[in-house]
C-alpha atoms as a PDB file:
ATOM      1  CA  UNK A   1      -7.109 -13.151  53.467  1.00  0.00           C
ATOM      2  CA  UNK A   2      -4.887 -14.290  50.542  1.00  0.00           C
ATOM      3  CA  UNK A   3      -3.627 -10.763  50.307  1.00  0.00           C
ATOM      4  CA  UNK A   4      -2.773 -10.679  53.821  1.00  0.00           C
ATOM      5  CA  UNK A   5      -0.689 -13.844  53.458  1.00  0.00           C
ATOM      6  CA  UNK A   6       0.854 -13.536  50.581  1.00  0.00           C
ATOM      7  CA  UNK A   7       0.725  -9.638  49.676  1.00  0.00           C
ATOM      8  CA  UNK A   8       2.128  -8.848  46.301  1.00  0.00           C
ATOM      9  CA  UNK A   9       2.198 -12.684  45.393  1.00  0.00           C
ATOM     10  CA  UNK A  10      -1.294 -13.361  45.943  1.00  0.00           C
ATOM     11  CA  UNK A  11      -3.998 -14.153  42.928  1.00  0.00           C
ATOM     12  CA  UNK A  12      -6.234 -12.527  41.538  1.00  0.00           C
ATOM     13  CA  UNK A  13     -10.074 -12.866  42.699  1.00  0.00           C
ATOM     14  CA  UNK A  14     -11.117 -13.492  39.482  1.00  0.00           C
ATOM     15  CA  UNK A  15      -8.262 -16.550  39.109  1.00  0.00           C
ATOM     16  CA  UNK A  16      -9.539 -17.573  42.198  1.00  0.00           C
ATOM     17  CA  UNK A  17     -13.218 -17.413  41.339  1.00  0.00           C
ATOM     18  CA  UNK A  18     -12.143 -19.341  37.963  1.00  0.00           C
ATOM     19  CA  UNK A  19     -10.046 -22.342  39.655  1.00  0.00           C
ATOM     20  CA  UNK A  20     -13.007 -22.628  42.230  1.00  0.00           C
ATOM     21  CA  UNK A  21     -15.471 -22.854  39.572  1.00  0.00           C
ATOM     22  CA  UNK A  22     -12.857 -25.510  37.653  1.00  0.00           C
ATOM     23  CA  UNK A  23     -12.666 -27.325  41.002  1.00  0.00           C
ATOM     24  CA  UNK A  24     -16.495 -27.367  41.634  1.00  0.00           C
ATOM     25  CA  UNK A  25     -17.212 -29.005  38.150  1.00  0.00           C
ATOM     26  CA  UNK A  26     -14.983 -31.700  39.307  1.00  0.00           C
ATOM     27  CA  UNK A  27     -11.460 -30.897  38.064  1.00  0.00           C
ATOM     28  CA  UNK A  28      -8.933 -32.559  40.147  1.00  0.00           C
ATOM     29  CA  UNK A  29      -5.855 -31.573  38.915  1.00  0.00           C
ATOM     30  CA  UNK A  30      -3.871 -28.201  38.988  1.00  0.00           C
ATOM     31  CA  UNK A  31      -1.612 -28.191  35.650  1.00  0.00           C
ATOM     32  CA  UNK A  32      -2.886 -26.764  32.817  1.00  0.00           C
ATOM     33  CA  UNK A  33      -4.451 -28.925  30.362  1.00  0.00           C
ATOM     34  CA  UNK A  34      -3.103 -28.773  26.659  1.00  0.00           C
ATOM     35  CA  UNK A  35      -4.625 -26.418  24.250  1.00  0.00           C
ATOM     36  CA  UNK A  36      -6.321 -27.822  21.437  1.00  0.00           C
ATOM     37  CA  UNK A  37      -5.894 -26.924  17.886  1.00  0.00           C
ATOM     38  CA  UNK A  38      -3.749 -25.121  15.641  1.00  0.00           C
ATOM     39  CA  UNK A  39      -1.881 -22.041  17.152  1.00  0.00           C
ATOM     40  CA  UNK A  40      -3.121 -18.847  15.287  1.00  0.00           C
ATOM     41  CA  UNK A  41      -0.684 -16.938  13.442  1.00  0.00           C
ATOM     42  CA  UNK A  42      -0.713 -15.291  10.612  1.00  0.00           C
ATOM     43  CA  UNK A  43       3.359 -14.488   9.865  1.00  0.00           C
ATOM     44  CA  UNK A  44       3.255 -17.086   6.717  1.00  0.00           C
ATOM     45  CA  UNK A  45       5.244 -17.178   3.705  1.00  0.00           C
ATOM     46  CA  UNK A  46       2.739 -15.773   1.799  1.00  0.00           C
ATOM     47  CA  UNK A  47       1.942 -12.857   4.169  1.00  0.00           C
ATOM     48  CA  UNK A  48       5.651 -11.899   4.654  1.00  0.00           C
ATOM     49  CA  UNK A  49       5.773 -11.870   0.688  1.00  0.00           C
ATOM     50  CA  UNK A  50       2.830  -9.904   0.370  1.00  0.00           C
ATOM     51  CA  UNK A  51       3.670  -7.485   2.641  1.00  0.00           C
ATOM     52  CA  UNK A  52       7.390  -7.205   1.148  1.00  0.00           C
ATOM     53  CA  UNK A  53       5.777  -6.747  -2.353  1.00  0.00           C
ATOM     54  CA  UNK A  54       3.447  -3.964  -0.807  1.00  0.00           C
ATOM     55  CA  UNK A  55       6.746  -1.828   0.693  1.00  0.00           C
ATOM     56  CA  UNK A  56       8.812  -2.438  -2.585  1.00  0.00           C
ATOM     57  CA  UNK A  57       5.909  -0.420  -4.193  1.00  0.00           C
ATOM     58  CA  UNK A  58       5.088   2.257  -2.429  1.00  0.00           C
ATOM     59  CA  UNK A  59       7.797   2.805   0.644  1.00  0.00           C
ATOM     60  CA  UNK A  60       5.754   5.667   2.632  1.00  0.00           C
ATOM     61  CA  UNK A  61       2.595   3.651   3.361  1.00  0.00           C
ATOM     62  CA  UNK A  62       1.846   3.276   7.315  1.00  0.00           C
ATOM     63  CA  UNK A  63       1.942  -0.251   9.023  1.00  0.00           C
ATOM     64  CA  UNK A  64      -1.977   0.056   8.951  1.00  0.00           C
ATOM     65  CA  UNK A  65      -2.366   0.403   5.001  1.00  0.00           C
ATOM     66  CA  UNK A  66       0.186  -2.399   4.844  1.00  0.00           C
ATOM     67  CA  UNK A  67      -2.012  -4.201   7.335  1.00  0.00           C
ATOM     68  CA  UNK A  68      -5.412  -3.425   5.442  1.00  0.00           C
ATOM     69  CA  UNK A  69      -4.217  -4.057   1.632  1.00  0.00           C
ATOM     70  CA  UNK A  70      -2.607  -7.749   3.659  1.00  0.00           C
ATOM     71  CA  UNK A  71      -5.213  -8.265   5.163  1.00  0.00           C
ATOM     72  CA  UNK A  72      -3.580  -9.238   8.206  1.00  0.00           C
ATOM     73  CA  UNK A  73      -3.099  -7.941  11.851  1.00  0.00           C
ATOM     74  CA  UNK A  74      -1.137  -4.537  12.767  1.00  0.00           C
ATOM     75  CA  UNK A  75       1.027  -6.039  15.150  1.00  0.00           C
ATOM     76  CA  UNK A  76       1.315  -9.013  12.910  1.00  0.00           C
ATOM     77  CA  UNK A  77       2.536  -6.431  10.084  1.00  0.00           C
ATOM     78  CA  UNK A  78       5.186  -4.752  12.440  1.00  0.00           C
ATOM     79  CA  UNK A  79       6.796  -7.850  13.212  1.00  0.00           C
ATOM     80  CA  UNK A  80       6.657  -9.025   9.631  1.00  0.00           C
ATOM     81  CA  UNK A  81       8.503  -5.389   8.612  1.00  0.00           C
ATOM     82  CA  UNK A  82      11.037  -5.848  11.744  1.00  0.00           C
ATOM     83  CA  UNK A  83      11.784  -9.541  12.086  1.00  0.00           C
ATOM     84  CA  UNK A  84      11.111 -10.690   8.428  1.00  0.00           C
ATOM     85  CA  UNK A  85      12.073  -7.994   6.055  1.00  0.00           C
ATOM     86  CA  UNK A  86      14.646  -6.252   8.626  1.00  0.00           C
ATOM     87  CA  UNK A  87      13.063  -2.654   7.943  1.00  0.00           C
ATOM     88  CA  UNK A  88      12.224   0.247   9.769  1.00  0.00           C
ATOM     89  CA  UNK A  89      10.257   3.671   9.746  1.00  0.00           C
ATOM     90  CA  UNK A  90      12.761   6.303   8.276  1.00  0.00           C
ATOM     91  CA  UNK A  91      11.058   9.435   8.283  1.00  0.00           C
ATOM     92  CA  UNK A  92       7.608   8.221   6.912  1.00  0.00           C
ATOM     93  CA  UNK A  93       9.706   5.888   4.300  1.00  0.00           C
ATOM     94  CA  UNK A  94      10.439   2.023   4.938  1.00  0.00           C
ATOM     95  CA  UNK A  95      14.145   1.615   4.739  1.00  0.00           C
ATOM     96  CA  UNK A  96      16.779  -0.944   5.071  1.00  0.00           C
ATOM     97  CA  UNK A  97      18.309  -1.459   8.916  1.00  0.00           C
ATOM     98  CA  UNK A  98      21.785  -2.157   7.730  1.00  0.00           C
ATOM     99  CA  UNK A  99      22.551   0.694   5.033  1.00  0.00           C
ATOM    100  CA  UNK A 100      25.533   0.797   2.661  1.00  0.00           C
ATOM    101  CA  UNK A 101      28.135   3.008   3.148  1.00  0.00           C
ATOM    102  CA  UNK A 102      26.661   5.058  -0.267  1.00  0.00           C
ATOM    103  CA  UNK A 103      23.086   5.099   0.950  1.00  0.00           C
ATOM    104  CA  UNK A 104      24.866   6.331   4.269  1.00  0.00           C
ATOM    105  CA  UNK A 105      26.095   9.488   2.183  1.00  0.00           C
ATOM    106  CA  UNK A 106      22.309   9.712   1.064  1.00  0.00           C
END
């Protein structure tokens, strides 16, 4: 019926199911409630300088070594190598984004 209604708009059965559950166990209010705790992340200080130290030492190692001698997440890793350290995959080799004009000539 919700489909019908509200065609691409309409949610999911199993948000449904979960809000009707929610509702059923006495929740009375529609917004979200606050997660609790600390937000897990694991792009610290000491991970980003890990990982730097790692691709200053050997420059052709995959995101997933990097992520297994860290210790950390893949994804975690990449964003680390992109965002943090501003480098890229260069055929197999970790390189600088912004080159100078003699590396260029390299």
């Amino acid at each position: 019926m919700l489909v019908q209604v509200y065609r691409d708009n309409a949610m999911k059965k199993t948000a449904v199911c979960k809000w009707v559950k929610r509702f059923s166990e006495g929740r009375e209010i529609v917004t979200d409630e606050e997660e609790s705790g600390q937000t897990a992340t694991s792009r610290t200080e000491e991970n980003i300088t890990k990982s730097r130290q790692i691709v200053l030492e050997n420059r052709r190692l995959t995101v997933r070594s990097i992520a297994e001698q860290a210790n950390i997440d893949r994804e975690t890793v990449r964003k680390i190598l992109a965002e943090d350290l501003n480098v890229r995959k260069v055929c197999a080799k970790m390189v600088p984004k912004d080159l100078t004009e003699e590396q260029k000539q390299r």
